[in-house]
PDB file of N, CA and C in Angstrom:
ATOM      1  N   UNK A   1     178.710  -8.359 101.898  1.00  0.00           N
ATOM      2  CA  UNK A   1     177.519  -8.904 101.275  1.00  0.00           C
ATOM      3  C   UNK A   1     177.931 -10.044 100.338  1.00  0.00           C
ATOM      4  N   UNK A   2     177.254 -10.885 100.422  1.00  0.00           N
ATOM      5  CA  UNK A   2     177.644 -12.417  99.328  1.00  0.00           C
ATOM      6  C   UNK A   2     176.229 -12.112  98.183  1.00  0.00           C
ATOM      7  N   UNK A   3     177.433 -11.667  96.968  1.00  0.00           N
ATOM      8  CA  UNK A   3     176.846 -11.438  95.800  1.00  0.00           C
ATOM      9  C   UNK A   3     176.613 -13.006  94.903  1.00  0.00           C
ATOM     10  N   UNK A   4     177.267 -14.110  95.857  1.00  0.00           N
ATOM     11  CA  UNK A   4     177.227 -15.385  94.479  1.00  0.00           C
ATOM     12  C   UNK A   4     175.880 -16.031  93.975  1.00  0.00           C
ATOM     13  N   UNK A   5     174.859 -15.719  94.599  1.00  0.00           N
ATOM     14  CA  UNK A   5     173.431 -16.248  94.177  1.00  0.00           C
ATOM     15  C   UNK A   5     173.345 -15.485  92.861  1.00  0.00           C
ATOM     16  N   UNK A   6     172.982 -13.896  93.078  1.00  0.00           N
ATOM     17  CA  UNK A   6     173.244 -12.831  91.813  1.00  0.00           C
ATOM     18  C   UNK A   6     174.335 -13.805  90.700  1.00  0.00           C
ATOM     19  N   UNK A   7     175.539 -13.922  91.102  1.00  0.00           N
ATOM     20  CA  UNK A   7     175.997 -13.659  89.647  1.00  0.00           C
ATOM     21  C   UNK A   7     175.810 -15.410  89.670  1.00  0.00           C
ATOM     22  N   UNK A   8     175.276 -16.210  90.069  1.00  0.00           N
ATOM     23  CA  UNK A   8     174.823 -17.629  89.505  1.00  0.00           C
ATOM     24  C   UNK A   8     173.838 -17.712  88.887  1.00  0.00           C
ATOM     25  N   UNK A   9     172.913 -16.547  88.812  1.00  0.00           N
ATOM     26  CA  UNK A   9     171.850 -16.356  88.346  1.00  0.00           C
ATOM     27  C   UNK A   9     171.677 -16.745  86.537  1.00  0.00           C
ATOM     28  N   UNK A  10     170.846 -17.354  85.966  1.00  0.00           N
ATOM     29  CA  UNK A  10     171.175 -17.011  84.885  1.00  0.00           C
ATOM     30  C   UNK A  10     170.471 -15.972  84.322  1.00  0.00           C
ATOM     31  N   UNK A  11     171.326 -15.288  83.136  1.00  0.00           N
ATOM     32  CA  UNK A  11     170.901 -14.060  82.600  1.00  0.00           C
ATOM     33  C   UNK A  11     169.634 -14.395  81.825  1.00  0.00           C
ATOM     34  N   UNK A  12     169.394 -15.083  81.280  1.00  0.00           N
ATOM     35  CA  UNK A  12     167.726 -16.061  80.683  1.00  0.00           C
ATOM     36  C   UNK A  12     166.650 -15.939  82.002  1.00  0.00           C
ATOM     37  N   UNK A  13     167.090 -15.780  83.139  1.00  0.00           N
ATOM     38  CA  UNK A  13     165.829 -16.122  84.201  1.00  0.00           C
ATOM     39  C   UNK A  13     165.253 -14.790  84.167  1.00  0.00           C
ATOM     40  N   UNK A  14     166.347 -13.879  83.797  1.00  0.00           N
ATOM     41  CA  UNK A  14     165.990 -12.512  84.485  1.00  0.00           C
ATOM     42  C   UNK A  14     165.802 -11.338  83.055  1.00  0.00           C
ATOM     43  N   UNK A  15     166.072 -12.315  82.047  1.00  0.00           N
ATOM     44  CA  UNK A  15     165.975 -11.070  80.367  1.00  0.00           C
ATOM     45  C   UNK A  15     164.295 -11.222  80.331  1.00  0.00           C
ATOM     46  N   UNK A  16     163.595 -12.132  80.768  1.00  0.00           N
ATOM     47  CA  UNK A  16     161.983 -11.737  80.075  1.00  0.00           C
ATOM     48  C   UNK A  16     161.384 -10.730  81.346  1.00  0.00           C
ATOM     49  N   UNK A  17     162.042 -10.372  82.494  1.00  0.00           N
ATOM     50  CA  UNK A  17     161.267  -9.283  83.380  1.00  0.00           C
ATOM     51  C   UNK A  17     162.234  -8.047  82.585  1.00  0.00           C
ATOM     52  N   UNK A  18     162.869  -8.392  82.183  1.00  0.00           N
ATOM     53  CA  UNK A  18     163.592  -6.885  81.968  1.00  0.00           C
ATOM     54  C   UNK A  18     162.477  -6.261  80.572  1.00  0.00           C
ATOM     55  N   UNK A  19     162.234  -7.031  79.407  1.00  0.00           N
ATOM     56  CA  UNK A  19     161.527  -7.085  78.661  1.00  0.00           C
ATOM     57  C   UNK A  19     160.019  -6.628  79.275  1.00  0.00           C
ATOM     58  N   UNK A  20     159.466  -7.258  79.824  1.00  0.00           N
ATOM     59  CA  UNK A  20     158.170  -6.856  80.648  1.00  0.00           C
ATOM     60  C   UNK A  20     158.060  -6.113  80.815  1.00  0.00           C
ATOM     61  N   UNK A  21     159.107  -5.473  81.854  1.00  0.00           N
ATOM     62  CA  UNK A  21     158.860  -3.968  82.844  1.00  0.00           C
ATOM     63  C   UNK A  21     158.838  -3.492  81.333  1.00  0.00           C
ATOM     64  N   UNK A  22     159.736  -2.934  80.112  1.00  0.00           N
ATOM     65  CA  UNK A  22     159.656  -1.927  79.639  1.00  0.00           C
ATOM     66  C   UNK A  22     158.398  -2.254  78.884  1.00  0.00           C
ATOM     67  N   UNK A  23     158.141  -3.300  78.433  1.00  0.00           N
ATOM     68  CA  UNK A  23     157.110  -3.305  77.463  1.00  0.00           C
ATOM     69  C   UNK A  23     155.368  -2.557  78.462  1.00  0.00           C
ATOM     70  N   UNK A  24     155.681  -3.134  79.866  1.00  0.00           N
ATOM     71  CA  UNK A  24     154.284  -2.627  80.608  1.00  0.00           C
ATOM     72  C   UNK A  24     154.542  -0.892  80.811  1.00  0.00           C
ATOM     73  N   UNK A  25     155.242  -0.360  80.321  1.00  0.00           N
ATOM     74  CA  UNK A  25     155.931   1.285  80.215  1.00  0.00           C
ATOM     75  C   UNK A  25     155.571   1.791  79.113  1.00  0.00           C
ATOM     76  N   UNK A  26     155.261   1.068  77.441  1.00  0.00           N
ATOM     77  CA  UNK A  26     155.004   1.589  76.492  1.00  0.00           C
ATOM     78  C   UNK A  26     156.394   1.590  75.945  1.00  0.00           C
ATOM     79  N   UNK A  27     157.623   0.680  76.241  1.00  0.00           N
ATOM     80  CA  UNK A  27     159.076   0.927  75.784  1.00  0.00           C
ATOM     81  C   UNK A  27     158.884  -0.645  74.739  1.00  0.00           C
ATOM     82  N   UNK A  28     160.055  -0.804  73.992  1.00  0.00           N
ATOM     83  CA  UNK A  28     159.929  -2.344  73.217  1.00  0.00           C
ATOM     84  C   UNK A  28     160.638  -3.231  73.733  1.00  0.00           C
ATOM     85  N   UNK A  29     160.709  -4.664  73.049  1.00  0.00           N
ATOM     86  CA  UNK A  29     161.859  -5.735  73.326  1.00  0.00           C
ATOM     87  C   UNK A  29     163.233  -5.001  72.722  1.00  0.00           C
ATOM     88  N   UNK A  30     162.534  -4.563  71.488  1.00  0.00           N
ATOM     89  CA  UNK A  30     164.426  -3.687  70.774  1.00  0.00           C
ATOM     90  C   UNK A  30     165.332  -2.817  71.453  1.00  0.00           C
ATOM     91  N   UNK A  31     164.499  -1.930  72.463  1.00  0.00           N
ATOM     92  CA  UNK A  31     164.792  -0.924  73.003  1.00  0.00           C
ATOM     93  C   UNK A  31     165.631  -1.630  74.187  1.00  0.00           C
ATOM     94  N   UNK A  32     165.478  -2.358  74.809  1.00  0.00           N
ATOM     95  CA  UNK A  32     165.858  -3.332  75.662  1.00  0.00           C
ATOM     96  C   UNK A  32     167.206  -4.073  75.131  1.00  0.00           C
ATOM     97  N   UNK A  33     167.426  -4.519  73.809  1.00  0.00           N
ATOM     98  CA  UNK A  33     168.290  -5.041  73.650  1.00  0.00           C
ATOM     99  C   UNK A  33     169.598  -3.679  72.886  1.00  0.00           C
ATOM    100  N   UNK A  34     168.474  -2.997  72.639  1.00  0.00           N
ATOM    101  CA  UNK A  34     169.742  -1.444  72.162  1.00  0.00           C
ATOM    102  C   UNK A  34     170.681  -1.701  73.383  1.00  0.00           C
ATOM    103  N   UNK A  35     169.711  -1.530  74.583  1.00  0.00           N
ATOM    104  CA  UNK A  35     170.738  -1.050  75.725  1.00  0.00           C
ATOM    105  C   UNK A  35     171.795  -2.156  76.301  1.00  0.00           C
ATOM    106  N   UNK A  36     171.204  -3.711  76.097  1.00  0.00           N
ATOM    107  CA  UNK A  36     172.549  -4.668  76.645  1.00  0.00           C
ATOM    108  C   UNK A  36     173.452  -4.450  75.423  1.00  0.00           C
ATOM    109  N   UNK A  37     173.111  -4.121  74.104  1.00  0.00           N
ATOM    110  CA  UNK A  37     174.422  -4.084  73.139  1.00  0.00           C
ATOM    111  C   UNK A  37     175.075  -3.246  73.844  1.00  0.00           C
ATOM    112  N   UNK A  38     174.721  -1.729  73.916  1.00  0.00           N
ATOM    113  CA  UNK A  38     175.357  -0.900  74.240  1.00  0.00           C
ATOM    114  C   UNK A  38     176.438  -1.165  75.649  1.00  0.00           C
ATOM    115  N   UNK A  39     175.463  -1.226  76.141  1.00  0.00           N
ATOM    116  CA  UNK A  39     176.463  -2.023  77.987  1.00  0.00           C
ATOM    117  C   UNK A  39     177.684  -3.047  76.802  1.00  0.00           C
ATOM    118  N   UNK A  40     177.190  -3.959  77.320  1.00  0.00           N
ATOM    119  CA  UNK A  40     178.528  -5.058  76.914  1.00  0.00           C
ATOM    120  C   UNK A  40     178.904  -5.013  75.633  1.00  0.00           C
ATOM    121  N   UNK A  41     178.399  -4.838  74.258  1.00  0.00           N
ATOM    122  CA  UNK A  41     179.477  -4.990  72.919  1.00  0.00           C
ATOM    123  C   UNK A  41     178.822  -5.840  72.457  1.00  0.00           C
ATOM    124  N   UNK A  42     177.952  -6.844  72.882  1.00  0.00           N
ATOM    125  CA  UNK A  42     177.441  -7.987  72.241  1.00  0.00           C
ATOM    126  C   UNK A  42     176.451  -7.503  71.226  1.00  0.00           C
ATOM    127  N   UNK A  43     176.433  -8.597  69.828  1.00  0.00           N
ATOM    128  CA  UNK A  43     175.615  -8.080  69.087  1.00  0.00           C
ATOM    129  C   UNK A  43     174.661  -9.017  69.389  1.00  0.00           C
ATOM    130  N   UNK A  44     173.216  -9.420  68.721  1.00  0.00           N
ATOM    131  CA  UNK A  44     172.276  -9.702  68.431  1.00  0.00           C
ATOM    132  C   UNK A  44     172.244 -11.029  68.816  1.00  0.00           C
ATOM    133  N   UNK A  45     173.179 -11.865  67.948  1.00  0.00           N
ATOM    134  CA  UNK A  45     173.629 -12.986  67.572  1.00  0.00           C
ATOM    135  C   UNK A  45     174.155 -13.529  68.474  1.00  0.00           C
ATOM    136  N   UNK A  46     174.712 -12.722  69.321  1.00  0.00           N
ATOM    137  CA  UNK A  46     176.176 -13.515  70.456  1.00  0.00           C
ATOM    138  C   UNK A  46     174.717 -13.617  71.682  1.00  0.00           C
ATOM    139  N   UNK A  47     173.858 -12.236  71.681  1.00  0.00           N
ATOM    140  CA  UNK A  47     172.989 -11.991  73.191  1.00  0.00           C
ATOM    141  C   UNK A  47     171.940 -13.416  72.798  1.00  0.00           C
ATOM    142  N   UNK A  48     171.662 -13.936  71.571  1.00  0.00           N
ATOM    143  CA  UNK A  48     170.698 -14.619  71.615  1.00  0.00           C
ATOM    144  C   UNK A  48     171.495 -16.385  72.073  1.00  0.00           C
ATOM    145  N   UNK A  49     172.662 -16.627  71.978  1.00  0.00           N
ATOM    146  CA  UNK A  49     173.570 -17.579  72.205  1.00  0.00           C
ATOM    147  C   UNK A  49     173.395 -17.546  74.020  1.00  0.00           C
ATOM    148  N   UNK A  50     174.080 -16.257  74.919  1.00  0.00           N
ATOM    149  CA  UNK A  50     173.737 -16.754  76.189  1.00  0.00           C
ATOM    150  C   UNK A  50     172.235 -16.400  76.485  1.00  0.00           C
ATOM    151  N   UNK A  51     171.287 -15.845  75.956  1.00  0.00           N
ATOM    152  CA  UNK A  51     169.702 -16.563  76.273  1.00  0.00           C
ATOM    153  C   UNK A  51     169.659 -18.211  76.427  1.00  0.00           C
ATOM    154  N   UNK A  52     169.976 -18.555  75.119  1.00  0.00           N
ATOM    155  CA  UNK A  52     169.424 -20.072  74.894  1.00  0.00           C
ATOM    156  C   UNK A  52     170.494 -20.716  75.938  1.00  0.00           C
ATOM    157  N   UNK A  53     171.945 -20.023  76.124  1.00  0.00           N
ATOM    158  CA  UNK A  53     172.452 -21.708  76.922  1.00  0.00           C
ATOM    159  C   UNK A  53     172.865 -21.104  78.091  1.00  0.00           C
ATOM    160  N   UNK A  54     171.140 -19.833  78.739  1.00  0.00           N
ATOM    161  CA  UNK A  54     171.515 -19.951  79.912  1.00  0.00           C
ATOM    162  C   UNK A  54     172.507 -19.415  81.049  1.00  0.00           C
ATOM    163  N   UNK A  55     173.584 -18.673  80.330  1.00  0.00           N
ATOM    164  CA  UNK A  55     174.408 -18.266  80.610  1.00  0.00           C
ATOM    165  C   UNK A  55     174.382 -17.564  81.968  1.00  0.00           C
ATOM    166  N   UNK A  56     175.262 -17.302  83.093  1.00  0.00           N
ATOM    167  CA  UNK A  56     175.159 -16.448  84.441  1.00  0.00           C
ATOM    168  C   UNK A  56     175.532 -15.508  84.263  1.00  0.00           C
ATOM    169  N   UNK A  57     175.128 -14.331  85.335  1.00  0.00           N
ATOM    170  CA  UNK A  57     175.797 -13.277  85.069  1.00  0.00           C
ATOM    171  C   UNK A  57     177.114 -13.014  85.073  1.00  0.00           C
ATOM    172  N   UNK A  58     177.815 -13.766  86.179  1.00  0.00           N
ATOM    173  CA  UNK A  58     179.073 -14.157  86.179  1.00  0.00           C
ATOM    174  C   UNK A  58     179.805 -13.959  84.810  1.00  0.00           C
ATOM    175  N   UNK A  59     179.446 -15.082  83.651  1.00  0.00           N
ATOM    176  CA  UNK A  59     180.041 -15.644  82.523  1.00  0.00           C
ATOM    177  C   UNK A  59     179.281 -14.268  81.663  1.00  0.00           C
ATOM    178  N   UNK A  60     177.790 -13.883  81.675  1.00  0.00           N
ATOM    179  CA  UNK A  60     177.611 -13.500  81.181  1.00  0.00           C
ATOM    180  C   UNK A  60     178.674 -11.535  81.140  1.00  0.00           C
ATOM    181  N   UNK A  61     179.137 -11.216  81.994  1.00  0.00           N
ATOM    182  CA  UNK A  61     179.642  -9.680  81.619  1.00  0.00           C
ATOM    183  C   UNK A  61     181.282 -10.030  81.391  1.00  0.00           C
ATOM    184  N   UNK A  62     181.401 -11.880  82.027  1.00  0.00           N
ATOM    185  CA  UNK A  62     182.682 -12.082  81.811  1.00  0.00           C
ATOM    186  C   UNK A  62     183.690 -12.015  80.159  1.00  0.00           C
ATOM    187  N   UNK A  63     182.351 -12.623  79.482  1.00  0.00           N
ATOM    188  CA  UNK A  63     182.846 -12.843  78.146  1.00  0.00           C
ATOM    189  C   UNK A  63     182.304 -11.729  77.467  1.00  0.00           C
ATOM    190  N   UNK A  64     181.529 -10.350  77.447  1.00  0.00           N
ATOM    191  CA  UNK A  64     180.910  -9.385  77.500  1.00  0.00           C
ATOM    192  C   UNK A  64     182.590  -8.971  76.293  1.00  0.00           C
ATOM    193  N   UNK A  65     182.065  -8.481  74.838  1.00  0.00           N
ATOM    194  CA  UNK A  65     183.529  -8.445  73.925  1.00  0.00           C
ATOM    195  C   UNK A  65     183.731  -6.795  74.422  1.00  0.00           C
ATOM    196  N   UNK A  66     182.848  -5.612  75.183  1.00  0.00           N
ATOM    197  CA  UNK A  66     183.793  -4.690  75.777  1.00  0.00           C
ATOM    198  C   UNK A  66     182.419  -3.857  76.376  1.00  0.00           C
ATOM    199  N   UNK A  67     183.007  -4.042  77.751  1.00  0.00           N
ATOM    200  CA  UNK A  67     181.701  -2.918  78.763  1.00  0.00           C
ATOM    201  C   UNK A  67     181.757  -1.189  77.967  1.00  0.00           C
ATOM    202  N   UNK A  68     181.099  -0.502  77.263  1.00  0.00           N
ATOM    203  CA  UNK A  68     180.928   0.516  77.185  1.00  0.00           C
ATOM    204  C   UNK A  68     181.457   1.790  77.797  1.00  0.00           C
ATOM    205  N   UNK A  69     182.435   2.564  77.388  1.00  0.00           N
ATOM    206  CA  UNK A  69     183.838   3.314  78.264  1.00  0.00           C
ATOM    207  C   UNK A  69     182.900   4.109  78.723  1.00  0.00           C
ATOM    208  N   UNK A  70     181.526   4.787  78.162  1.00  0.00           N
ATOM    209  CA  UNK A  70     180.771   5.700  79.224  1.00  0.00           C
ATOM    210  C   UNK A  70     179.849   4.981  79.919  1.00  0.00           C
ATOM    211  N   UNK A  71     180.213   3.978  80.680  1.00  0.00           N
ATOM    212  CA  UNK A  71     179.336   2.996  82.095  1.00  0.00           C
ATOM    213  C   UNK A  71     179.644   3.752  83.363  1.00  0.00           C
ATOM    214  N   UNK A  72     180.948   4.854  83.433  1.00  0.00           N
ATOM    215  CA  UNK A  72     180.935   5.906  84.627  1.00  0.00           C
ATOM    216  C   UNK A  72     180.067   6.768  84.768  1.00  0.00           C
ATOM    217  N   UNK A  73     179.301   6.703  83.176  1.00  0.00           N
ATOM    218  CA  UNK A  73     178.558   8.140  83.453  1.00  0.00           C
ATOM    219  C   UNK A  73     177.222   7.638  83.975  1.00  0.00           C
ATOM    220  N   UNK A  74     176.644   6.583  84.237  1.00  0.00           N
ATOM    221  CA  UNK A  74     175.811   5.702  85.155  1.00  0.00           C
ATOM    222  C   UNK A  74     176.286   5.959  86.512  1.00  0.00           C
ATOM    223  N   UNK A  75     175.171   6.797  87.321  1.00  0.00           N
ATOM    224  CA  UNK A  75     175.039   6.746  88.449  1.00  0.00           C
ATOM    225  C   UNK A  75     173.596   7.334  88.540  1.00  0.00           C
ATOM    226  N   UNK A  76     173.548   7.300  90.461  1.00  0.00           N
ATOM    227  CA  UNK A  76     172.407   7.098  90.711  1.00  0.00           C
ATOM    228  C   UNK A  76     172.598   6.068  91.994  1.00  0.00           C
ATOM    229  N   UNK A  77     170.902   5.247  92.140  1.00  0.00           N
ATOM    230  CA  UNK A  77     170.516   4.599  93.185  1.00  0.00           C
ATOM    231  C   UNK A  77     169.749   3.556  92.726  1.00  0.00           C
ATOM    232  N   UNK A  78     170.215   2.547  92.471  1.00  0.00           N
ATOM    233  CA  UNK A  78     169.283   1.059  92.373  1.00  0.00           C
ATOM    234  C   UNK A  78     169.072   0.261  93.341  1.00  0.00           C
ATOM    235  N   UNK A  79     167.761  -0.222  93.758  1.00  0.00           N
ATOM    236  CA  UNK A  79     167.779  -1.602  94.653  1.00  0.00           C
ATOM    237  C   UNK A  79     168.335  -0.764  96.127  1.00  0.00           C
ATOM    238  N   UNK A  80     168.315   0.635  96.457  1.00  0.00           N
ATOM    239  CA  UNK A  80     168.952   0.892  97.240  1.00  0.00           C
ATOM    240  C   UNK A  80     170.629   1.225  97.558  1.00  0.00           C
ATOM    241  N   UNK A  81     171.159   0.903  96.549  1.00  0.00           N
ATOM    242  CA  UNK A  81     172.597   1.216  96.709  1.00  0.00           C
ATOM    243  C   UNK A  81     172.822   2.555  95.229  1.00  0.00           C
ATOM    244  N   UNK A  82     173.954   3.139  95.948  1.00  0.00           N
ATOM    245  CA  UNK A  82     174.485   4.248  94.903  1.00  0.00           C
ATOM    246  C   UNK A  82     175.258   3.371  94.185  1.00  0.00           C
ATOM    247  N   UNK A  83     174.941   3.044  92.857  1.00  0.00           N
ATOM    248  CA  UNK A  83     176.250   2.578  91.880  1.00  0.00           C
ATOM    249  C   UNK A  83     177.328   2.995  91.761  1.00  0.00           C
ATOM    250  N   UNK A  84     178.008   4.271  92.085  1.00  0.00           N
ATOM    251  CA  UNK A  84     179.184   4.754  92.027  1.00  0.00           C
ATOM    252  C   UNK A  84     179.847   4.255  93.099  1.00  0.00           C
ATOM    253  N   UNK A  85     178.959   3.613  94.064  1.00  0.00           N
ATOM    254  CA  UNK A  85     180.118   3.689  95.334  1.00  0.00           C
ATOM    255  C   UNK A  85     179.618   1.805  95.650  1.00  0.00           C
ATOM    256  N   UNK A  86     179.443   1.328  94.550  1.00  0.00           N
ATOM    257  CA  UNK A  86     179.284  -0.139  94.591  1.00  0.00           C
ATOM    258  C   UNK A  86     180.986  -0.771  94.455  1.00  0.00           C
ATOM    259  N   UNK A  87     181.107  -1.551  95.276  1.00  0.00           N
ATOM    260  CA  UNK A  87     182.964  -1.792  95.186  1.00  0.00           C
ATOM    261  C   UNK A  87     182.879  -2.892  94.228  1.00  0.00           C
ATOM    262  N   UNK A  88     182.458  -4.376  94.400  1.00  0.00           N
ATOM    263  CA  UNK A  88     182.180  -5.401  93.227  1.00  0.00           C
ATOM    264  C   UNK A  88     181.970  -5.334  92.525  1.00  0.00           C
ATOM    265  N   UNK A  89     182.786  -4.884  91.253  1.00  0.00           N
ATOM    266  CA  UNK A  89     183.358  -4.957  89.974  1.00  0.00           C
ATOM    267  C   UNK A  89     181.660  -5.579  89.205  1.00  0.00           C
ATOM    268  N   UNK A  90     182.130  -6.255  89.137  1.00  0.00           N
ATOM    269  CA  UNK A  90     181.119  -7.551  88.598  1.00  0.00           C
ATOM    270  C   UNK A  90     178.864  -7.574  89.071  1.00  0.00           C
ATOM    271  N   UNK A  91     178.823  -6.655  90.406  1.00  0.00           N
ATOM    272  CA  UNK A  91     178.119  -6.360  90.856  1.00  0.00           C
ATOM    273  C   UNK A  91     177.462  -5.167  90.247  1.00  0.00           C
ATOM    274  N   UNK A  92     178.152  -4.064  90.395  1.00  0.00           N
ATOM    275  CA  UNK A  92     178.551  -3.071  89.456  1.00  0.00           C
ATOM    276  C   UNK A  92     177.580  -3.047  87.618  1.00  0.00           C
ATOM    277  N   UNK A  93     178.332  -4.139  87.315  1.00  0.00           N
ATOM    278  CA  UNK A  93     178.058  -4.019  86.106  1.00  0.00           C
ATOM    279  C   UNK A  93     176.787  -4.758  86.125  1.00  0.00           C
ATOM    280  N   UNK A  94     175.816  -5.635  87.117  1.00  0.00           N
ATOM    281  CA  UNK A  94     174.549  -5.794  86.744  1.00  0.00           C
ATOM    282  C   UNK A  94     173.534  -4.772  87.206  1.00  0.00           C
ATOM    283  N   UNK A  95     174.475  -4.245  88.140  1.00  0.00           N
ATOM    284  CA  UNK A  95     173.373  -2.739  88.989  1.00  0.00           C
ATOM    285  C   UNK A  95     173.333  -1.677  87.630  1.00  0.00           C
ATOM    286  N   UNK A  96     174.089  -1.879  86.786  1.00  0.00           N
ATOM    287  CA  UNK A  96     174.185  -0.394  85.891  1.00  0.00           C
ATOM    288  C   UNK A  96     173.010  -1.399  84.756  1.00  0.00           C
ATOM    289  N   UNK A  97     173.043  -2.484  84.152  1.00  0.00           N
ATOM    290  CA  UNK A  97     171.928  -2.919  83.545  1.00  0.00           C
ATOM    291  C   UNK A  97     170.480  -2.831  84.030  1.00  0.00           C
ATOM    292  N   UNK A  98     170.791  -2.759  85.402  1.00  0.00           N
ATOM    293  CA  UNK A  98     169.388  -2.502  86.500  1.00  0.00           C
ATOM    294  C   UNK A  98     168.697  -1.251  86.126  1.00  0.00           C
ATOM    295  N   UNK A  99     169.842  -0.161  86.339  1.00  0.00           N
ATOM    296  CA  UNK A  99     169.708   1.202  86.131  1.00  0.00           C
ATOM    297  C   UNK A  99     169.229   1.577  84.867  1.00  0.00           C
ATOM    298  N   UNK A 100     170.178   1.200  84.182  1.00  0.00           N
ATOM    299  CA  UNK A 100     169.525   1.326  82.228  1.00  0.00           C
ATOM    300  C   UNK A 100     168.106   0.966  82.097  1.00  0.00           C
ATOM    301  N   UNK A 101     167.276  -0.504  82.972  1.00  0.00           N
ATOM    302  CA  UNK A 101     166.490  -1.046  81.865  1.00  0.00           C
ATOM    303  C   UNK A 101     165.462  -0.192  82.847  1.00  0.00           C
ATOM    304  N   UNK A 102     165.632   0.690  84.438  1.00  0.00           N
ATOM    305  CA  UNK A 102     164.764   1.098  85.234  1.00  0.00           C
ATOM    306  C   UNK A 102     164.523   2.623  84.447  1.00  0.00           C
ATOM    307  N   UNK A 103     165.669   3.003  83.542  1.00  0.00           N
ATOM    308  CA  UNK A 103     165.404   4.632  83.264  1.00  0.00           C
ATOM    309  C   UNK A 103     164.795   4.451  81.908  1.00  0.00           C
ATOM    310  N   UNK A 104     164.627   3.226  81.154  1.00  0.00           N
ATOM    311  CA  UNK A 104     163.711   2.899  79.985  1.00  0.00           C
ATOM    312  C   UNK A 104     161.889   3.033  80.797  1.00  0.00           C
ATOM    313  N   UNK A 105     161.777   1.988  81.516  1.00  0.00           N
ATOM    314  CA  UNK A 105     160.619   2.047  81.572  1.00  0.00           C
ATOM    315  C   UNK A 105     160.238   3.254  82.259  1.00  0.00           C
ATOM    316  N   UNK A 106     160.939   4.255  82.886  1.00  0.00           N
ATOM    317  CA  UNK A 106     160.494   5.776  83.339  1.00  0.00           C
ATOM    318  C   UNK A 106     160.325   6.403  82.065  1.00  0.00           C
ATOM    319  N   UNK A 107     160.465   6.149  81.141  1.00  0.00           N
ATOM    320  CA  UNK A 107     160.712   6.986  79.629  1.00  0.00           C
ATOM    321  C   UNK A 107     161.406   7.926  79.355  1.00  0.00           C
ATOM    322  N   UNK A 108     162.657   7.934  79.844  1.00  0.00           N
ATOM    323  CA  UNK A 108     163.485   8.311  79.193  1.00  0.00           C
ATOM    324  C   UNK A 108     164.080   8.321  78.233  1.00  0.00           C
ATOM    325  N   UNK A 109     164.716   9.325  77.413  1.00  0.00           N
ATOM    326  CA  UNK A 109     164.734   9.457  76.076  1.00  0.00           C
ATOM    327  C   UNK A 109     166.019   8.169  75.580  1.00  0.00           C
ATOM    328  N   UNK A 110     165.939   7.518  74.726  1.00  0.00           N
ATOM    329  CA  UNK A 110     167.002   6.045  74.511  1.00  0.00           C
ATOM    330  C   UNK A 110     168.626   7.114  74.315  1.00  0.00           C
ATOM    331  N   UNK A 111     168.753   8.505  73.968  1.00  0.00           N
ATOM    332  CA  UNK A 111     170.182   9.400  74.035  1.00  0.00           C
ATOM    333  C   UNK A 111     170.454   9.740  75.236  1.00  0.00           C
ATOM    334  N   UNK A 112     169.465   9.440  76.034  1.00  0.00           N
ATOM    335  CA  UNK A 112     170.013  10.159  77.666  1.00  0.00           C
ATOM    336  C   UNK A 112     170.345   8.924  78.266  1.00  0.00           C
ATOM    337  N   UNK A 113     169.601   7.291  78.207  1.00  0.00           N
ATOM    338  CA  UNK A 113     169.912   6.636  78.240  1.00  0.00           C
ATOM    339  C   UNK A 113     171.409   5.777  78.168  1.00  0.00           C
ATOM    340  N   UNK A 114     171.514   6.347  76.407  1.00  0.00           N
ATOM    341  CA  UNK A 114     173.029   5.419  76.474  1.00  0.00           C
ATOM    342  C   UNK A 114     173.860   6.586  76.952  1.00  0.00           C
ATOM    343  N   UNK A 115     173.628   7.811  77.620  1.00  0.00           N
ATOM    344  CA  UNK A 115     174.452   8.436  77.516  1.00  0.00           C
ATOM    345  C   UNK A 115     175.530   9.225  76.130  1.00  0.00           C
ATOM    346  N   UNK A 116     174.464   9.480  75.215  1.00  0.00           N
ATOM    347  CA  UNK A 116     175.187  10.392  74.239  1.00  0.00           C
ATOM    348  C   UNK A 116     174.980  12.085  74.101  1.00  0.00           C
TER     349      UNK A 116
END
């Protein structure tokens, strides 16, 4: 499968549906950004830097200051594929943001979420 459209994507095209879905769920914009801190390490400040310039997903999980050591405990089925048995690294890590922002707007509790 040729993932390069995905990770050319920029992460700005695709943060205001992620926002949407949860907000049309009764979830917030905060709740949404709890969970990319949590995924990648980025704080507030750094996530609002690749909004504005656009950034791909590529660059965006590349420079990511540390993927979250419980991202194994993410599994399941997004988009049709089992995330555990996704081989592209890099693929991987936007299917598990998929997963996170899909088990927000089901309402799930934000501790079962990050996994604590």
């Amino acid at each position: 499968m040729d993932n390069t459209r995905v990770y050319k994507m920029s992460f700005a095209s695709v943060y205001p549906h992620y926002i949407t879905k949860a907000e049309k769920k009764g979830r917030s914009k905060e709740e949404v950004h709890e969970i990319i801190h949590w995924l990648t390490g980025y704080d507030e400040q750094a996530l609002q830097q690749h909004i504005e310039r656009k950034t791909d997903f590529e660059h965006f999980f590349a420079q990511a200051p540390q993927l979250n050591p419980n991202v194994s405990k993410i599994t399941g089925v997004i988009c049709g594929y089992r995330i555990e048995e996704i081989e592209d690294q890099l693929m991987r890590k936007v299917r598990y943001l998929d997963k996170l922002i899909d088990e927000l707007s089901k309402g799930r509790a934000m501790e079962k979420i990050l996994r604590k």
